[in-house]
PDB file of N, CA and C in Angstrom:
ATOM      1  N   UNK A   1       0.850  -1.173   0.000  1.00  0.00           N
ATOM      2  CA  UNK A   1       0.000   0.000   0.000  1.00  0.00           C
ATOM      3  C   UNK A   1       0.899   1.241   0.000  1.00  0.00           C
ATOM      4  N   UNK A   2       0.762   2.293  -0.758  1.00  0.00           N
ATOM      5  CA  UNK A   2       1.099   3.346  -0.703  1.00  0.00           C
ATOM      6  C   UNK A   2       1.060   4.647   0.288  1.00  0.00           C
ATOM      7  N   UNK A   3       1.266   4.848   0.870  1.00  0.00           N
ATOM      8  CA  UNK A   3       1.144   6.081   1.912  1.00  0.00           C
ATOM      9  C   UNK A   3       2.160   7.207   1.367  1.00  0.00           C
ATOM     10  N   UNK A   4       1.446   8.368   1.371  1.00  0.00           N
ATOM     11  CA  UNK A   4       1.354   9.596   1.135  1.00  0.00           C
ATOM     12  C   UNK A   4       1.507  10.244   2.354  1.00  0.00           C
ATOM     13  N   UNK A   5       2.721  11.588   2.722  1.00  0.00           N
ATOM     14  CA  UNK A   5       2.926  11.818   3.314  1.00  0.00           C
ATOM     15  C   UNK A   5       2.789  13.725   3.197  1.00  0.00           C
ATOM     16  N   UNK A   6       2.271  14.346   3.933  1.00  0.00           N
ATOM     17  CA  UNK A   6       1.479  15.125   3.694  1.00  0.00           C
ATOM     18  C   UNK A   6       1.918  16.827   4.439  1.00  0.00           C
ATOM     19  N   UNK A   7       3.352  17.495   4.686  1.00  0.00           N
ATOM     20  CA  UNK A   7       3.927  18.417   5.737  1.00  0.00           C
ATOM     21  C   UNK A   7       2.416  18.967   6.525  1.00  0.00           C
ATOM     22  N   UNK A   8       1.899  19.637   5.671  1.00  0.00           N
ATOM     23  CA  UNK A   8       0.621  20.106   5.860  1.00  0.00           C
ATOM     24  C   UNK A   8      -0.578  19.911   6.999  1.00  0.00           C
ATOM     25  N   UNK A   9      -0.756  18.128   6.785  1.00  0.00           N
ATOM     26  CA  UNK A   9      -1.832  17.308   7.218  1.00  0.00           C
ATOM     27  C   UNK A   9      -1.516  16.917   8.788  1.00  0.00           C
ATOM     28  N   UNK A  10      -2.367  16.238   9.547  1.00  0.00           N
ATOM     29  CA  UNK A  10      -2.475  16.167  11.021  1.00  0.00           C
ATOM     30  C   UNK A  10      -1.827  15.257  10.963  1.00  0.00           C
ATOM     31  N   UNK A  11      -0.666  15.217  12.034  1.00  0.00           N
ATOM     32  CA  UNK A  11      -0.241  13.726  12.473  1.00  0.00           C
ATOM     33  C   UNK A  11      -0.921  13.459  14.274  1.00  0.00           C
ATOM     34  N   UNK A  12      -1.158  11.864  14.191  1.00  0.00           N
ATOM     35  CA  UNK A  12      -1.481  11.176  15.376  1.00  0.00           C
ATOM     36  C   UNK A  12      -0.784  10.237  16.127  1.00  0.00           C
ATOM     37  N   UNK A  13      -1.387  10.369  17.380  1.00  0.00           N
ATOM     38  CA  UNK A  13      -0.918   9.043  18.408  1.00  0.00           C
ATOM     39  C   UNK A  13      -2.382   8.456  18.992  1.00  0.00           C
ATOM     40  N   UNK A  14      -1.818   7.408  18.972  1.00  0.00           N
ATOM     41  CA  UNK A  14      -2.577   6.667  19.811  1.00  0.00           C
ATOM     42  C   UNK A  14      -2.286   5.752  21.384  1.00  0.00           C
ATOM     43  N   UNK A  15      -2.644   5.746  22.363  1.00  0.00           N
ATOM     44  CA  UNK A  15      -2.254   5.496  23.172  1.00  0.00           C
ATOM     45  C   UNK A  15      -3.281   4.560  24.231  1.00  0.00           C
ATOM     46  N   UNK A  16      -2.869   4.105  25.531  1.00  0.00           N
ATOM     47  CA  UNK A  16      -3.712   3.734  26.654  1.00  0.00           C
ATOM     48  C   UNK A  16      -3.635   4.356  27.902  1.00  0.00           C
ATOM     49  N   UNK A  17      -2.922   5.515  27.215  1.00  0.00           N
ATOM     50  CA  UNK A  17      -2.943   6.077  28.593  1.00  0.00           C
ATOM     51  C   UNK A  17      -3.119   8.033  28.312  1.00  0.00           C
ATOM     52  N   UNK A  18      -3.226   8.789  29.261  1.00  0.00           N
ATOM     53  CA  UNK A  18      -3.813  10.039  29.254  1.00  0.00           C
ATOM     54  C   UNK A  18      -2.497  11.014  29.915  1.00  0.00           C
ATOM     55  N   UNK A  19      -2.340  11.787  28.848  1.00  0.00           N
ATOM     56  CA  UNK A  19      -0.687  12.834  29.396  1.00  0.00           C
ATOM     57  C   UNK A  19      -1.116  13.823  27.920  1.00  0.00           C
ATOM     58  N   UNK A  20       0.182  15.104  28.428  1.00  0.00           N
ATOM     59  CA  UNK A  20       0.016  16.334  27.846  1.00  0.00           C
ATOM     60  C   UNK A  20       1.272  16.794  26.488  1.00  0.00           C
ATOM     61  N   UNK A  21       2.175  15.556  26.855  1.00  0.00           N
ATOM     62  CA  UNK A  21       3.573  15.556  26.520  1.00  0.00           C
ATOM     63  C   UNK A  21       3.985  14.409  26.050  1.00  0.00           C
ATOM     64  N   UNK A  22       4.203  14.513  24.424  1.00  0.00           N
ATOM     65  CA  UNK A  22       4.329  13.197  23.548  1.00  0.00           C
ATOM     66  C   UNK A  22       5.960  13.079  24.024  1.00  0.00           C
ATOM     67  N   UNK A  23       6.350  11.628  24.601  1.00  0.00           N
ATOM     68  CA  UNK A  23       8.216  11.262  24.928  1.00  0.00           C
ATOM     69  C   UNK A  23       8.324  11.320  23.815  1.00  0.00           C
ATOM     70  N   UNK A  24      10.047  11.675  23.558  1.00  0.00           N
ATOM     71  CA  UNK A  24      10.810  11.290  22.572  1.00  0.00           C
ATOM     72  C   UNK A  24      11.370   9.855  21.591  1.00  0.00           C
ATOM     73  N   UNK A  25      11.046   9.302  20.985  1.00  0.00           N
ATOM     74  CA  UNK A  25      10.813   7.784  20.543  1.00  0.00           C
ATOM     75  C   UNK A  25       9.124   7.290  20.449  1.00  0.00           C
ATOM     76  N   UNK A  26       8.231   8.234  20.865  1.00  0.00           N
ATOM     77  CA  UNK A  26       7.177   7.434  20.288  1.00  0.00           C
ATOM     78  C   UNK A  26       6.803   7.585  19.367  1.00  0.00           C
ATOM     79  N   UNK A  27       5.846   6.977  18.459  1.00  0.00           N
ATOM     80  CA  UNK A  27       5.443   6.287  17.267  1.00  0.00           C
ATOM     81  C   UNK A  27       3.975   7.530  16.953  1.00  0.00           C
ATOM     82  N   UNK A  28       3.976   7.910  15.752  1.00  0.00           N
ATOM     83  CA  UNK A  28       3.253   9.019  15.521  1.00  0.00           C
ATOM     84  C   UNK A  28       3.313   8.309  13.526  1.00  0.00           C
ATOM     85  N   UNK A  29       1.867   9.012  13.055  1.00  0.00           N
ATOM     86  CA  UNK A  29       1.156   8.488  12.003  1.00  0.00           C
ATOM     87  C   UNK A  29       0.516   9.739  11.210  1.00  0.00           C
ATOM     88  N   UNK A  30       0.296   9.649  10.073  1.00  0.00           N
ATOM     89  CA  UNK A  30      -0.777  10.896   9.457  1.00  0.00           C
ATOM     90  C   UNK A  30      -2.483   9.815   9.094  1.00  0.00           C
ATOM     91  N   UNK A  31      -1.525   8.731   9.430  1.00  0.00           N
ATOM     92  CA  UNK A  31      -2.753   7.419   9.681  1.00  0.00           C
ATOM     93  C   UNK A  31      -3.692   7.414  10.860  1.00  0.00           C
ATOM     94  N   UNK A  32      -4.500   8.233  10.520  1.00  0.00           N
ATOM     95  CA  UNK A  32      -5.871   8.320  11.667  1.00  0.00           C
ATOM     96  C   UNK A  32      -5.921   6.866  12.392  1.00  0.00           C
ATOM     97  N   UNK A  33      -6.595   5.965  11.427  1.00  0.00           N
ATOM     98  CA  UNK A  33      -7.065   4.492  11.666  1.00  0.00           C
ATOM     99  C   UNK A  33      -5.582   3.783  12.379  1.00  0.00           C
ATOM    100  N   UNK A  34      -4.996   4.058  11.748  1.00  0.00           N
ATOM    101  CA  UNK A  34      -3.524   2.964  12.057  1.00  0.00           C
ATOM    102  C   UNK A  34      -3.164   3.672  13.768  1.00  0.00           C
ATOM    103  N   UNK A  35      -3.373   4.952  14.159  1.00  0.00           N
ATOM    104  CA  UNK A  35      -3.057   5.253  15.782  1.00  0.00           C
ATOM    105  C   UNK A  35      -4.468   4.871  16.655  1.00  0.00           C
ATOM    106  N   UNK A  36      -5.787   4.818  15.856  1.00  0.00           N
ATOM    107  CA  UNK A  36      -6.623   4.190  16.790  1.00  0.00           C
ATOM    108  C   UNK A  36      -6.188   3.344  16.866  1.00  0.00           C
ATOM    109  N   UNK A  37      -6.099   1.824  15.960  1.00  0.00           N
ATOM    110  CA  UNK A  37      -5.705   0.934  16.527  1.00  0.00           C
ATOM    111  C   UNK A  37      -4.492   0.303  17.355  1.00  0.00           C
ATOM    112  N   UNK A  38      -3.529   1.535  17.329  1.00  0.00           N
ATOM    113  CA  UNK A  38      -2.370   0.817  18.362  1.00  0.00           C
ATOM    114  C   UNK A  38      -2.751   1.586  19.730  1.00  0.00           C
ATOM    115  N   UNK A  39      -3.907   2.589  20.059  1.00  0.00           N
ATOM    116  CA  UNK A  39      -3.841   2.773  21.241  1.00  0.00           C
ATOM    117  C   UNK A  39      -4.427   2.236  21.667  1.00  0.00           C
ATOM    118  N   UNK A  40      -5.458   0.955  21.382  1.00  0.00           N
ATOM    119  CA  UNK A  40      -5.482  -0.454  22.005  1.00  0.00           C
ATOM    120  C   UNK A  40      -4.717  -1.517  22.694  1.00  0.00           C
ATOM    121  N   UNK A  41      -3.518  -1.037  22.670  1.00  0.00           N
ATOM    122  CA  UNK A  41      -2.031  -1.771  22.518  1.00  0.00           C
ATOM    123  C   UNK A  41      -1.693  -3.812  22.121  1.00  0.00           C
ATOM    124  N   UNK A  42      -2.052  -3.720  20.901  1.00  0.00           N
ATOM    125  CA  UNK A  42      -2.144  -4.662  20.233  1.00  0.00           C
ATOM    126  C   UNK A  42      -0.978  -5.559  20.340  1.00  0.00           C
ATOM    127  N   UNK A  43      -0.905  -6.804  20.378  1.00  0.00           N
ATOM    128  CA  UNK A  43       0.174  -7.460  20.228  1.00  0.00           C
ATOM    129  C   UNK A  43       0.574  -7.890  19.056  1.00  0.00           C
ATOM    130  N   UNK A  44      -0.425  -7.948  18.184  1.00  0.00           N
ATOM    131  CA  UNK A  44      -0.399  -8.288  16.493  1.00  0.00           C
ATOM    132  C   UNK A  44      -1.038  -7.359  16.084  1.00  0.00           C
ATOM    133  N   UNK A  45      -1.093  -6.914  14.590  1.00  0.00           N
ATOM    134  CA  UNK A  45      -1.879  -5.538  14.029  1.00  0.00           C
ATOM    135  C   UNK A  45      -1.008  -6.195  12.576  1.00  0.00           C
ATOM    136  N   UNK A  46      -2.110  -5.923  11.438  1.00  0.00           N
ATOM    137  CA  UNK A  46      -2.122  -6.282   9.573  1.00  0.00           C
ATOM    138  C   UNK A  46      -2.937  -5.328   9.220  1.00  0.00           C
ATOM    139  N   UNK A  47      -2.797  -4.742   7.882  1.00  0.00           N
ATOM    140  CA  UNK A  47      -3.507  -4.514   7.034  1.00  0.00           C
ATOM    141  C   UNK A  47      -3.681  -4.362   6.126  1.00  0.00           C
ATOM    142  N   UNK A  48      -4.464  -4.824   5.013  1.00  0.00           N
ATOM    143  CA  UNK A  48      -4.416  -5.656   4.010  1.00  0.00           C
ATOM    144  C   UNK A  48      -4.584  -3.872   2.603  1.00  0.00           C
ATOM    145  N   UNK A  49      -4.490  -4.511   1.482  1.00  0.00           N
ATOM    146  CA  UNK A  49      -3.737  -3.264   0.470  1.00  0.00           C
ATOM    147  C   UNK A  49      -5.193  -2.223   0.186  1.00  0.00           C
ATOM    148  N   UNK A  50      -6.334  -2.457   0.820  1.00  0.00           N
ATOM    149  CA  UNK A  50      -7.082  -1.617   0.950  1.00  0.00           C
ATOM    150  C   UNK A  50      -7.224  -0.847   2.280  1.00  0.00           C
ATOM    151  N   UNK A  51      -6.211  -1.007   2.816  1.00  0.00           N
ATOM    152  CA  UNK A  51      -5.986  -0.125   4.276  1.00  0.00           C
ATOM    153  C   UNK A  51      -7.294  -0.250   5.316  1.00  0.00           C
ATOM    154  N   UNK A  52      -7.462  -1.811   5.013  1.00  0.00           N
ATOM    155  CA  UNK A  52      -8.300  -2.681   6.584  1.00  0.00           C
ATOM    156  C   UNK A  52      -7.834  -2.843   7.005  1.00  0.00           C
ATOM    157  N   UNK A  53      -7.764  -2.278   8.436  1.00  0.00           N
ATOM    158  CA  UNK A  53      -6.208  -2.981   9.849  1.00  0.00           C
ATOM    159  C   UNK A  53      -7.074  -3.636  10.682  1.00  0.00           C
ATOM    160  N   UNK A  54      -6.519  -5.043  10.917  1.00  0.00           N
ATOM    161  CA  UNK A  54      -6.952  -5.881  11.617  1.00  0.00           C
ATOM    162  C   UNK A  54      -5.915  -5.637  12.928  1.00  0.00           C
ATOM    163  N   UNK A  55      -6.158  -6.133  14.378  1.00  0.00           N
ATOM    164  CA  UNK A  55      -5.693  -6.220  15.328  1.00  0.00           C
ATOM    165  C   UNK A  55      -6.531  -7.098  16.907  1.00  0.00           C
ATOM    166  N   UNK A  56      -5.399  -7.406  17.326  1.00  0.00           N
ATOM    167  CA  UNK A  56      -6.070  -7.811  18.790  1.00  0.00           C
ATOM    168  C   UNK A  56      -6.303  -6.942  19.791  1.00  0.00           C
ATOM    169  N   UNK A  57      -6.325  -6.254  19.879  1.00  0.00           N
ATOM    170  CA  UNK A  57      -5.976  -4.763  21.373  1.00  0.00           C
ATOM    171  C   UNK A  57      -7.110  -4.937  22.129  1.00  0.00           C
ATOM    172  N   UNK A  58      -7.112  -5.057  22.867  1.00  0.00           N
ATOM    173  CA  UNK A  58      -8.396  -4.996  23.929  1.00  0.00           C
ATOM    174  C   UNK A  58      -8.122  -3.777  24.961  1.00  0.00           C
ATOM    175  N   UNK A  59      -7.456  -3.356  24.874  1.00  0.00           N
ATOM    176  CA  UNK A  59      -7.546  -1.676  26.437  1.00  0.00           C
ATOM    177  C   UNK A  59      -8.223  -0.610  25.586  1.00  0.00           C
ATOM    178  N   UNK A  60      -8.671  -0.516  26.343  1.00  0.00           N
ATOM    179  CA  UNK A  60      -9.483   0.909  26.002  1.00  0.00           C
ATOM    180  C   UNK A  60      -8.265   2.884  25.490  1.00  0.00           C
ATOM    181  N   UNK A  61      -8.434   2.957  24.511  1.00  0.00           N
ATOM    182  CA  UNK A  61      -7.637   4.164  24.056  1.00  0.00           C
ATOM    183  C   UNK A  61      -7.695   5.119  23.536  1.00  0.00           C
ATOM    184  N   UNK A  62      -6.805   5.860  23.749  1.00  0.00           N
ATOM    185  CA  UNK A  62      -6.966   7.393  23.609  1.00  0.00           C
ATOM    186  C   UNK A  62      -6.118   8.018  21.921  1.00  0.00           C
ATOM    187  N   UNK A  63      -6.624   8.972  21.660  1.00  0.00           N
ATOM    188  CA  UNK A  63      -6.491   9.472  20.032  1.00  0.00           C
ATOM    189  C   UNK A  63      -6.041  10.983  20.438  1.00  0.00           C
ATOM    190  N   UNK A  64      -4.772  10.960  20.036  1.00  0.00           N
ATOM    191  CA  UNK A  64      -4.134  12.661  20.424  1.00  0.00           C
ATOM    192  C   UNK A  64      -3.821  13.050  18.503  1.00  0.00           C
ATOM    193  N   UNK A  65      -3.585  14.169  18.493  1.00  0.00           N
ATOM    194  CA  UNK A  65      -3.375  14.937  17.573  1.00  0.00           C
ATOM    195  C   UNK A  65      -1.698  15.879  18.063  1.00  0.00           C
ATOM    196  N   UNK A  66      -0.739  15.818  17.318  1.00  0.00           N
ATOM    197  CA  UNK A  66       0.184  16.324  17.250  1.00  0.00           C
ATOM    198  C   UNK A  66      -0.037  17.790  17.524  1.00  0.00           C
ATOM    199  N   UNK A  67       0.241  18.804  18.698  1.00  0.00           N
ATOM    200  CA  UNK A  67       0.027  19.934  18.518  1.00  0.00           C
ATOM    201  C   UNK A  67       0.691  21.375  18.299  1.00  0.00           C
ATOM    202  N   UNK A  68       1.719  21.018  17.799  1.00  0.00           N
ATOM    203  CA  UNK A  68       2.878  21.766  17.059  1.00  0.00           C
ATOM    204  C   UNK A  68       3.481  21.338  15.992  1.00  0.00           C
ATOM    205  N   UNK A  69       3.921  22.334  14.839  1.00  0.00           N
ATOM    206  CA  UNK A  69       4.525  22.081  13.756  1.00  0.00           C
ATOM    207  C   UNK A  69       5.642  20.816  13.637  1.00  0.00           C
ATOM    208  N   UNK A  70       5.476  19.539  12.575  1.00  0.00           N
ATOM    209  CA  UNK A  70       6.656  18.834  12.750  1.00  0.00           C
ATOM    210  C   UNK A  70       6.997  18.964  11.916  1.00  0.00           C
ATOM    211  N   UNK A  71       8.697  18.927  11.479  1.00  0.00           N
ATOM    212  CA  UNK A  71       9.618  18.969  10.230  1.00  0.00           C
ATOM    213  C   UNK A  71      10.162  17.326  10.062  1.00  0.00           C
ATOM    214  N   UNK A  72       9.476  16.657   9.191  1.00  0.00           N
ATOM    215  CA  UNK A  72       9.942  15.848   8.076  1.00  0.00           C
ATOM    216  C   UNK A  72      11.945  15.510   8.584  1.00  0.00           C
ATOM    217  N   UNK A  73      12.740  14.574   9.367  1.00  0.00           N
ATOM    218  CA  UNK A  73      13.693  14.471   9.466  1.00  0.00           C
ATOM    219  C   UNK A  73      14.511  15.305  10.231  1.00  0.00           C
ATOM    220  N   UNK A  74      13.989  16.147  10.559  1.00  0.00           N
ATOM    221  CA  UNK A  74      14.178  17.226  11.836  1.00  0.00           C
ATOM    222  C   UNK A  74      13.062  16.591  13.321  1.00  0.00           C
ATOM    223  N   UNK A  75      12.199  16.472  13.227  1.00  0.00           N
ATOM    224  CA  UNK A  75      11.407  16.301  14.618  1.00  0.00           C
ATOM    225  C   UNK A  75      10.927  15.169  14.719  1.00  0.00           C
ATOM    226  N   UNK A  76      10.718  14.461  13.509  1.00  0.00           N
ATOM    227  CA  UNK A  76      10.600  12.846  13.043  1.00  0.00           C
ATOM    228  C   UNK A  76      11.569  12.536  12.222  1.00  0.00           C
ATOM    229  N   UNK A  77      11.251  10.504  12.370  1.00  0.00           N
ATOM    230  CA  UNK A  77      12.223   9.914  11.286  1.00  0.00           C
ATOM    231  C   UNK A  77      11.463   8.548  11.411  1.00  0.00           C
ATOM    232  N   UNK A  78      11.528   8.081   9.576  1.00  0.00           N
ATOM    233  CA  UNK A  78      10.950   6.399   9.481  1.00  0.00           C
ATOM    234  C   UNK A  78      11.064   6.384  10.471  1.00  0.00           C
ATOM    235  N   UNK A  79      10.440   4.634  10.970  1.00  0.00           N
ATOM    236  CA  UNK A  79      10.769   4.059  11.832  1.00  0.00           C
ATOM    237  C   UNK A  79      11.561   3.106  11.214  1.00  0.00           C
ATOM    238  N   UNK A  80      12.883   2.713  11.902  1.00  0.00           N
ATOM    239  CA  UNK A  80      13.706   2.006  11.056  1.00  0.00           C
ATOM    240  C   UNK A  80      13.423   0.350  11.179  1.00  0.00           C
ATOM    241  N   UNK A  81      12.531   0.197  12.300  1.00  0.00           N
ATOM    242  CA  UNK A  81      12.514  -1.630  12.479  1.00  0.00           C
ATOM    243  C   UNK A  81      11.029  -2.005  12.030  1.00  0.00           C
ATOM    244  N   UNK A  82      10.430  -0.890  11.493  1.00  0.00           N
ATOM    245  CA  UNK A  82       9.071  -1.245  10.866  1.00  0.00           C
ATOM    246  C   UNK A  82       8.736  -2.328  10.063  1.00  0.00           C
ATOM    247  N   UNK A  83       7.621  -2.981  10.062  1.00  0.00           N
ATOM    248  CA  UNK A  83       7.062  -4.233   9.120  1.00  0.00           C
ATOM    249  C   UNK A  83       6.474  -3.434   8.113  1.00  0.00           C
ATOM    250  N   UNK A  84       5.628  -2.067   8.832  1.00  0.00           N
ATOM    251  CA  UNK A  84       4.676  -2.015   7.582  1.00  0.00           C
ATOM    252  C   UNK A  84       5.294  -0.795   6.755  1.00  0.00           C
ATOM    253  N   UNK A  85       4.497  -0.503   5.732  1.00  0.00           N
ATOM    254  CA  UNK A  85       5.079   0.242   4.480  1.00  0.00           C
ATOM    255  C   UNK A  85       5.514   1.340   4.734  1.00  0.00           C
ATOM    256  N   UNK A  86       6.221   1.767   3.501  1.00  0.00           N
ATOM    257  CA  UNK A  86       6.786   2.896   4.030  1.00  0.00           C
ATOM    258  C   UNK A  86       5.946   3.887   4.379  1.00  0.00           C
ATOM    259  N   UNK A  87       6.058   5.603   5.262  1.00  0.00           N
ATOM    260  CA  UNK A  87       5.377   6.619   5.980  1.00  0.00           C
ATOM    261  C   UNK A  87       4.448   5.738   6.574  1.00  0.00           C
ATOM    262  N   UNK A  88       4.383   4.711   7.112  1.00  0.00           N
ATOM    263  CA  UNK A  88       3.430   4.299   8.010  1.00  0.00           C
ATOM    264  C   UNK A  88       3.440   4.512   9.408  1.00  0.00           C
ATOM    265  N   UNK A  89       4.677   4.635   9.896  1.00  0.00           N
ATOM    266  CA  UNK A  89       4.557   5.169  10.901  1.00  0.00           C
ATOM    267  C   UNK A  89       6.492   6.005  11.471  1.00  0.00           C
ATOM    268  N   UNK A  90       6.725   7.032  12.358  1.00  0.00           N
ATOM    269  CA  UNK A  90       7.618   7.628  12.410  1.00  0.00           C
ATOM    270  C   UNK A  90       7.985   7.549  13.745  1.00  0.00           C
ATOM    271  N   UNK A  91       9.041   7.762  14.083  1.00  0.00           N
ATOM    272  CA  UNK A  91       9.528   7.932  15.576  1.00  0.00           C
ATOM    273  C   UNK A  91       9.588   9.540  15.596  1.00  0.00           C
ATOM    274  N   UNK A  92       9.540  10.096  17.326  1.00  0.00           N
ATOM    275  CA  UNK A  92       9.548  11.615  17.493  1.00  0.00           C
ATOM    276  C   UNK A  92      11.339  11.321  17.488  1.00  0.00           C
ATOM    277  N   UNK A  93      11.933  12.241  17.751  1.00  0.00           N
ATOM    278  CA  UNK A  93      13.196  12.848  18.177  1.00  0.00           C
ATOM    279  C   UNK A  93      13.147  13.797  19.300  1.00  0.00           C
ATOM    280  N   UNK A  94      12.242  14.226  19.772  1.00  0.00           N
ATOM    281  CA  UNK A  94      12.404  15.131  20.698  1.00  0.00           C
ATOM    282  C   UNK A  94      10.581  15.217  21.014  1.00  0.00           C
ATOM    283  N   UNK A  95      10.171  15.327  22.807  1.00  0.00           N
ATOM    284  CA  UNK A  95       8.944  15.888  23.514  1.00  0.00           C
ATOM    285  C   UNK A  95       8.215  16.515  22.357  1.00  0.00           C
ATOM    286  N   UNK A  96       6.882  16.094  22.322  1.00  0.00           N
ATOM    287  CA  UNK A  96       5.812  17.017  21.717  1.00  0.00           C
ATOM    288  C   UNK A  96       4.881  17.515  22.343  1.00  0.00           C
ATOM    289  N   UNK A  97       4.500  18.642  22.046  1.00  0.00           N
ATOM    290  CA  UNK A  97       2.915  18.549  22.399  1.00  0.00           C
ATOM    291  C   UNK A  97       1.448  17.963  22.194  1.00  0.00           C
ATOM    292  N   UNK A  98       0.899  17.410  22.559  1.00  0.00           N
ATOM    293  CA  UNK A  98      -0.613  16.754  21.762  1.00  0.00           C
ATOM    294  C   UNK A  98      -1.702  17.102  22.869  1.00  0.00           C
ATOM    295  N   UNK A  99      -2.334  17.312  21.845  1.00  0.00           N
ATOM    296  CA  UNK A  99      -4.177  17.861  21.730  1.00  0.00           C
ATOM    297  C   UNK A  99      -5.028  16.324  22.307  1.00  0.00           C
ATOM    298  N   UNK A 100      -5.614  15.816  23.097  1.00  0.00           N
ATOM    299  CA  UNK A 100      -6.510  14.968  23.029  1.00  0.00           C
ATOM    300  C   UNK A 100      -7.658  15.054  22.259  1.00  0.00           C
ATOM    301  N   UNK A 101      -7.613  14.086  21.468  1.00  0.00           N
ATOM    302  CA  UNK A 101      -8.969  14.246  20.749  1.00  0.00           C
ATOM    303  C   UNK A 101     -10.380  13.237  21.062  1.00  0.00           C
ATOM    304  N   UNK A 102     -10.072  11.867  21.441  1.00  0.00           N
ATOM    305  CA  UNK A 102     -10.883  11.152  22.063  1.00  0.00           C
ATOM    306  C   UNK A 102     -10.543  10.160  22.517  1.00  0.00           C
ATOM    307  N   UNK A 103     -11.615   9.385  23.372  1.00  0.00           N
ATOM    308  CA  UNK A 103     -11.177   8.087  24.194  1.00  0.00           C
ATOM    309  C   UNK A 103     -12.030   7.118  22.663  1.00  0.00           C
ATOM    310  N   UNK A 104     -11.256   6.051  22.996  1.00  0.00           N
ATOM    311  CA  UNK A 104     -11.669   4.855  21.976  1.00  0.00           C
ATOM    312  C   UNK A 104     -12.122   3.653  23.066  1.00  0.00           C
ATOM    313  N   UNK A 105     -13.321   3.394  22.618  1.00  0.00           N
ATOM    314  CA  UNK A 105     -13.656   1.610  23.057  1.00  0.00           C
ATOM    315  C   UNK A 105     -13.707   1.236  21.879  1.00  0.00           C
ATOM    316  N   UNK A 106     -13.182  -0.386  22.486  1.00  0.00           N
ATOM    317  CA  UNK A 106     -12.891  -1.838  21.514  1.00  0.00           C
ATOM    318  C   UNK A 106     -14.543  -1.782  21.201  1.00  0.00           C
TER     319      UNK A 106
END
């Protein structure tokens, strides 16, 4: 599957837990669907070339929105031990800010 990566567009987290301050090394997406489902905290997660993500996650999770400007290889980078395609998902380099946007049930 192709992913399109967008300076412009919202990036997300997903999580199981509730804070104001994204750490440095976590995992951030312009993939809406792909951060709901890891803030389930899944032990397995697929999705097939029409961008259906299957997963196991059962905790209940939370959907933040990136809330300051990120630079492309400056504030992110791939993730280098990733399975899935490329821009699927990025590591921070440094504290962010994020917006809560909602709680998720399974």
């Amino acid at each position: 599957m192709k992913i399109e990566i967008n300076p412009d567009e919202t990036w997300y987290h997903g999580s199981n837990k509730k804070f104001e301050k994204l750490r440095e090394g976590s995992t951030i997406t312009q993939w809406k669907e792909l951060a709901e489902a890891f803030s389930h905290q899944p032990s397995g997660l697929g999705y097939d070339d029409d961008g259906v993500i299957q997963h196991n996650g059962t905790e209940k999770g939370y959907l933040y929105i990136i809330d300051e400007p990120i630079v492309v290889g400056e504030d992110i980078y791939q993730h280098p031990t990733t399975t899935m395609d490329l821009n699927a998902e990025f590591l921070t380099k440094r504290p962010l800010k994020v917006r809560f946007v909602e709680e998720l049930e399974i």
